[in-house]
C-alpha atoms as a PDB file:
ATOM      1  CA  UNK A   1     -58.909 119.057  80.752  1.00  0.00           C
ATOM      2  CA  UNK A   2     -62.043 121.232  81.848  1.00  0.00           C
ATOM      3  CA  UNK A   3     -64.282 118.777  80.898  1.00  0.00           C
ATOM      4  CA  UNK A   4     -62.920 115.640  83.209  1.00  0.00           C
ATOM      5  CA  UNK A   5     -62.559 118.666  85.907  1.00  0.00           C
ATOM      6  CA  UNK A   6     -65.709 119.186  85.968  1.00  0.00           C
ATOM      7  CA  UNK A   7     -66.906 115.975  86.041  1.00  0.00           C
ATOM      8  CA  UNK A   8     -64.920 115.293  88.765  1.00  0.00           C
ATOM      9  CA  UNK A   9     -66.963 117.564  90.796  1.00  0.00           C
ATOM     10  CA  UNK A  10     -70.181 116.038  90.045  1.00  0.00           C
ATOM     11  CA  UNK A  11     -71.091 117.853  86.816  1.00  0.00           C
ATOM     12  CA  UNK A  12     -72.626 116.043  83.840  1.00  0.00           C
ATOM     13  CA  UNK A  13     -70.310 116.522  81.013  1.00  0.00           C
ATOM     14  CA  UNK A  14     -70.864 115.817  77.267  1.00  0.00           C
ATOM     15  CA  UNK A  15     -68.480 116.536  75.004  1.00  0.00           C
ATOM     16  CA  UNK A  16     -69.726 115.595  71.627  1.00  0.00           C
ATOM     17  CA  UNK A  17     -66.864 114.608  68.943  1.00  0.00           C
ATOM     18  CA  UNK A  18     -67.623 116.980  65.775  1.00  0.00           C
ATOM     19  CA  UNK A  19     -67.541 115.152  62.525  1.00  0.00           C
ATOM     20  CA  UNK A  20     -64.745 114.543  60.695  1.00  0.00           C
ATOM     21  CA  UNK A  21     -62.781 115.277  63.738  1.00  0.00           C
ATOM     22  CA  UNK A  22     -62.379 111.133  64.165  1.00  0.00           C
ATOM     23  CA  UNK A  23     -60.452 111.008  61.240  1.00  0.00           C
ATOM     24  CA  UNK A  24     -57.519 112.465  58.411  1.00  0.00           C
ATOM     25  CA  UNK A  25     -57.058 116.457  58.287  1.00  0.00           C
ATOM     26  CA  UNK A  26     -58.804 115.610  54.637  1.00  0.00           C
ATOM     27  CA  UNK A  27     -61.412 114.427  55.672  1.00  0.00           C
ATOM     28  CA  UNK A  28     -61.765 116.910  58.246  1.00  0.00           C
ATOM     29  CA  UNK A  29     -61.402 119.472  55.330  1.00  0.00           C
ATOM     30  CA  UNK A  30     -64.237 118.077  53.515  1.00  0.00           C
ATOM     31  CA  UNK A  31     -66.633 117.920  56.555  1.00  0.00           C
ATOM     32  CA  UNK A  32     -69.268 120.602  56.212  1.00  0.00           C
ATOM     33  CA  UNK A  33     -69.325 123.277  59.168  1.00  0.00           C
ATOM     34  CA  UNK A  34     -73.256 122.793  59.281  1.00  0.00           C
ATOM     35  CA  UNK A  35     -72.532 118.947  60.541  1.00  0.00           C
ATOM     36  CA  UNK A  36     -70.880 120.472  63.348  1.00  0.00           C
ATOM     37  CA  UNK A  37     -73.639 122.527  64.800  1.00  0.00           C
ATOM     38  CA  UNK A  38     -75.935 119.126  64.026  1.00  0.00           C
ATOM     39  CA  UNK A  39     -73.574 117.165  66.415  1.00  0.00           C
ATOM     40  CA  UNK A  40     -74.006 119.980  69.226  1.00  0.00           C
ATOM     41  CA  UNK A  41     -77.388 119.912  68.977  1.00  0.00           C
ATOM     42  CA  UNK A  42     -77.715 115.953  68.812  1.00  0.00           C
ATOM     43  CA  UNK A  43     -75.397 116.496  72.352  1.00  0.00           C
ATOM     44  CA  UNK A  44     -78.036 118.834  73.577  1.00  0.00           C
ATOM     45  CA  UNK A  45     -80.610 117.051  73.138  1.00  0.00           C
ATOM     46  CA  UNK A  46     -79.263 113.691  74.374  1.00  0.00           C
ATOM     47  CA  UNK A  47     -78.290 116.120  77.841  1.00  0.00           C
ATOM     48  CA  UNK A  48     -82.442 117.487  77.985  1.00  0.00           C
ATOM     49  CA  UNK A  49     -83.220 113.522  78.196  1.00  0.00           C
ATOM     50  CA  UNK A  50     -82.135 113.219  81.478  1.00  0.00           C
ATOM     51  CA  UNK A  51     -84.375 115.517  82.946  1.00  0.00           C
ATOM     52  CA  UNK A  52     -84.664 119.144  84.275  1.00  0.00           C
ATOM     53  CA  UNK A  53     -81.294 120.032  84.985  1.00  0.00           C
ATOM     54  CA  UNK A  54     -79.568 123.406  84.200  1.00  0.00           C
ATOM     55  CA  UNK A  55     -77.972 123.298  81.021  1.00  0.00           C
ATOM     56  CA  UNK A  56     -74.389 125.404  80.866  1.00  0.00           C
ATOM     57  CA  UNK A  57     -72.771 125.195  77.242  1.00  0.00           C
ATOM     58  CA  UNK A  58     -69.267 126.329  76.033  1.00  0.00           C
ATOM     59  CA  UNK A  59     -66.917 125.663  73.480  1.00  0.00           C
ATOM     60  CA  UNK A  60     -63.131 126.618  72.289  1.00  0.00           C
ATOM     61  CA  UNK A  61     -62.275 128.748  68.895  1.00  0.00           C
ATOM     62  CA  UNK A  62     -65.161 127.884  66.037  1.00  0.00           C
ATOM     63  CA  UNK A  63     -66.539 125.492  69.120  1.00  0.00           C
ATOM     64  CA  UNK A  64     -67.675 128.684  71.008  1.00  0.00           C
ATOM     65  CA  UNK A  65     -69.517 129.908  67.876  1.00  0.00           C
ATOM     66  CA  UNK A  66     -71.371 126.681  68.036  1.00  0.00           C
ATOM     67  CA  UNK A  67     -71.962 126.574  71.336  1.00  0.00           C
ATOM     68  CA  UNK A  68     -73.493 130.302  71.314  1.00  0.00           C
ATOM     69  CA  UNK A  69     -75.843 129.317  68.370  1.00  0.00           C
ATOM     70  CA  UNK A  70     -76.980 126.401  70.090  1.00  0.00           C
ATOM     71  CA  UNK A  71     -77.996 128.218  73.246  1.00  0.00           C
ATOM     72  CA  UNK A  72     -79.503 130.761  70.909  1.00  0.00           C
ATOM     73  CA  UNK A  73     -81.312 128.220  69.663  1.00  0.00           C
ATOM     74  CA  UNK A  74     -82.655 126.803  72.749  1.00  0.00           C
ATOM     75  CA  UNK A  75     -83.693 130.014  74.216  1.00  0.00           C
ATOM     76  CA  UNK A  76     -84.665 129.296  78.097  1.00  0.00           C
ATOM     77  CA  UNK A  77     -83.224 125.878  78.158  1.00  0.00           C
ATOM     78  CA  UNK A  78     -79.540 127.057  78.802  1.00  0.00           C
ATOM     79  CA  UNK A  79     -79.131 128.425  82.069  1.00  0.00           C
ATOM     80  CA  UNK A  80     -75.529 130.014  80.751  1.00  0.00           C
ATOM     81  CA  UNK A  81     -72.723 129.746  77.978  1.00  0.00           C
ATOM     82  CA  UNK A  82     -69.148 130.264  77.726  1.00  0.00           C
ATOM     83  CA  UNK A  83     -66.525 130.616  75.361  1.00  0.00           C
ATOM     84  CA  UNK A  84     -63.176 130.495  75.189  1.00  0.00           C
ATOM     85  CA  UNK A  85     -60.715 131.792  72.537  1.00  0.00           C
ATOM     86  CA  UNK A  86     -63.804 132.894  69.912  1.00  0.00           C
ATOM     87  CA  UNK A  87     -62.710 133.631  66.754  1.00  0.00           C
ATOM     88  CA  UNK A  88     -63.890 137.118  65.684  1.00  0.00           C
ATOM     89  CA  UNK A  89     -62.517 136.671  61.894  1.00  0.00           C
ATOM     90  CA  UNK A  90     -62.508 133.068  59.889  1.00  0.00           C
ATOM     91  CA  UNK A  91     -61.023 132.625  56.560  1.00  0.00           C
ATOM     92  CA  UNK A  92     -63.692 133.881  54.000  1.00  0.00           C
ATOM     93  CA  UNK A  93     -64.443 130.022  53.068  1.00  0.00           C
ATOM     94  CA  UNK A  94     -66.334 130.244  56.916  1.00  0.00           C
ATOM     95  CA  UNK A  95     -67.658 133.873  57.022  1.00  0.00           C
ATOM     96  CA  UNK A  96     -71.070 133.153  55.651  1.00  0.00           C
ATOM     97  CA  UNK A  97     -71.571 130.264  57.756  1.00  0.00           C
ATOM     98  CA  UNK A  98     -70.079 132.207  60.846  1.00  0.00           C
ATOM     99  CA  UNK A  99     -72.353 134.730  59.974  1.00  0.00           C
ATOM    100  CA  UNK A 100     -75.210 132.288  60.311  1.00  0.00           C
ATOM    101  CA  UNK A 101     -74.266 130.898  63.468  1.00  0.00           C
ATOM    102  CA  UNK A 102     -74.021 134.618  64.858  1.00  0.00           C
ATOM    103  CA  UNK A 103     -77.449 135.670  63.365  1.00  0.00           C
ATOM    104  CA  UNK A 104     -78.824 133.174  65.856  1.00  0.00           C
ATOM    105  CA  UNK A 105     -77.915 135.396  68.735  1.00  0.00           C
ATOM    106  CA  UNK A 106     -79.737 138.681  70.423  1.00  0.00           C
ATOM    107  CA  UNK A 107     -78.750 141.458  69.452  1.00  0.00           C
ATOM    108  CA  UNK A 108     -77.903 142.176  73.018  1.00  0.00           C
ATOM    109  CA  UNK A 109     -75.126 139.905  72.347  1.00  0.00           C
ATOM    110  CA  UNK A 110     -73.830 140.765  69.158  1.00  0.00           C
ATOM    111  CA  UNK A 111     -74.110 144.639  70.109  1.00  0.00           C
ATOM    112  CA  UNK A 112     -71.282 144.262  72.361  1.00  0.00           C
ATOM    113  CA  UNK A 113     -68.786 142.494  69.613  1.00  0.00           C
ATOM    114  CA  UNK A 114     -65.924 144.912  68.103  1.00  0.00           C
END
C-alpha cells in the first residue's frame, strides 16, 4: 500500500475514508460525489493543523479528480499532486460534477488533457 510505504519512511499520511465507502454498494450509490470532495478537504484541513509542513496530495481513479480540485483549491498550500489511473470519461450521471471538479484547475493544467 503507498500510503503505509510512505509512512514508513517518516511521511505524514492521511488517507481520509470517502463517504459511503464504510458501508453497502447502495449506499455507496446513493452517496453524493460532492460529499467526497467535503471529506478531502475536511483531511486537508485536519493535515494544515499540524503546522507548516509541505503538503503533497494524490488520489486513484475519481480520487485523483478530487485530489486535483482540492489542491486547486488551496492554491500555494500544496507543494505537489499526483494521480494515478485518472479517469478522463465518467458515466454521464458524473460528467457535470467531473466537470466541476476540473473547472477548479489552471488552465495550464487542463490545456495539456486530450
Amino acid at each position: 500500500d503507498l500510503g503505509i510505504s510512505l509512512a514508513e519512511r517518516g511521511y505524514h499520511v492521511v488517507i481520509p475514508l470517502l463517504s459511503g465507502h464504510d458501508g453497502t454498494i447502495e449506499v455507496l450509490a446513493k452517496t453524493p460525489a460532492e460529499a467526497w470532495l467535503a471529506d478531502v478537504r475536511r483531511a486537508l484541513a485536519e493535515v494544515r493543523e499540524l503546522g507548516p509542513l509541505p503538503i503533497v496530495v494524490g488520489g486513484l481513479s475519481f480520487g485523483g479528480i478530487l485530489a486535483l480540485a482540492a489542491a486547486a483549491q488551496l492554491g500555494g498550500g500544496v507543494r505537489a499532486a499526483f494521480v494515478l489511473s485518472i479517469p478522463l470519461k465518467l458515466r454521464s450521471s458524473f460528467d457535470d460534477l467531473t466537470l466541476r471538479l476540473l473547472s477548479y484547475l489552471p488552465d495550464s493544467l487542463l490545456n495539456m488533457l486530450p
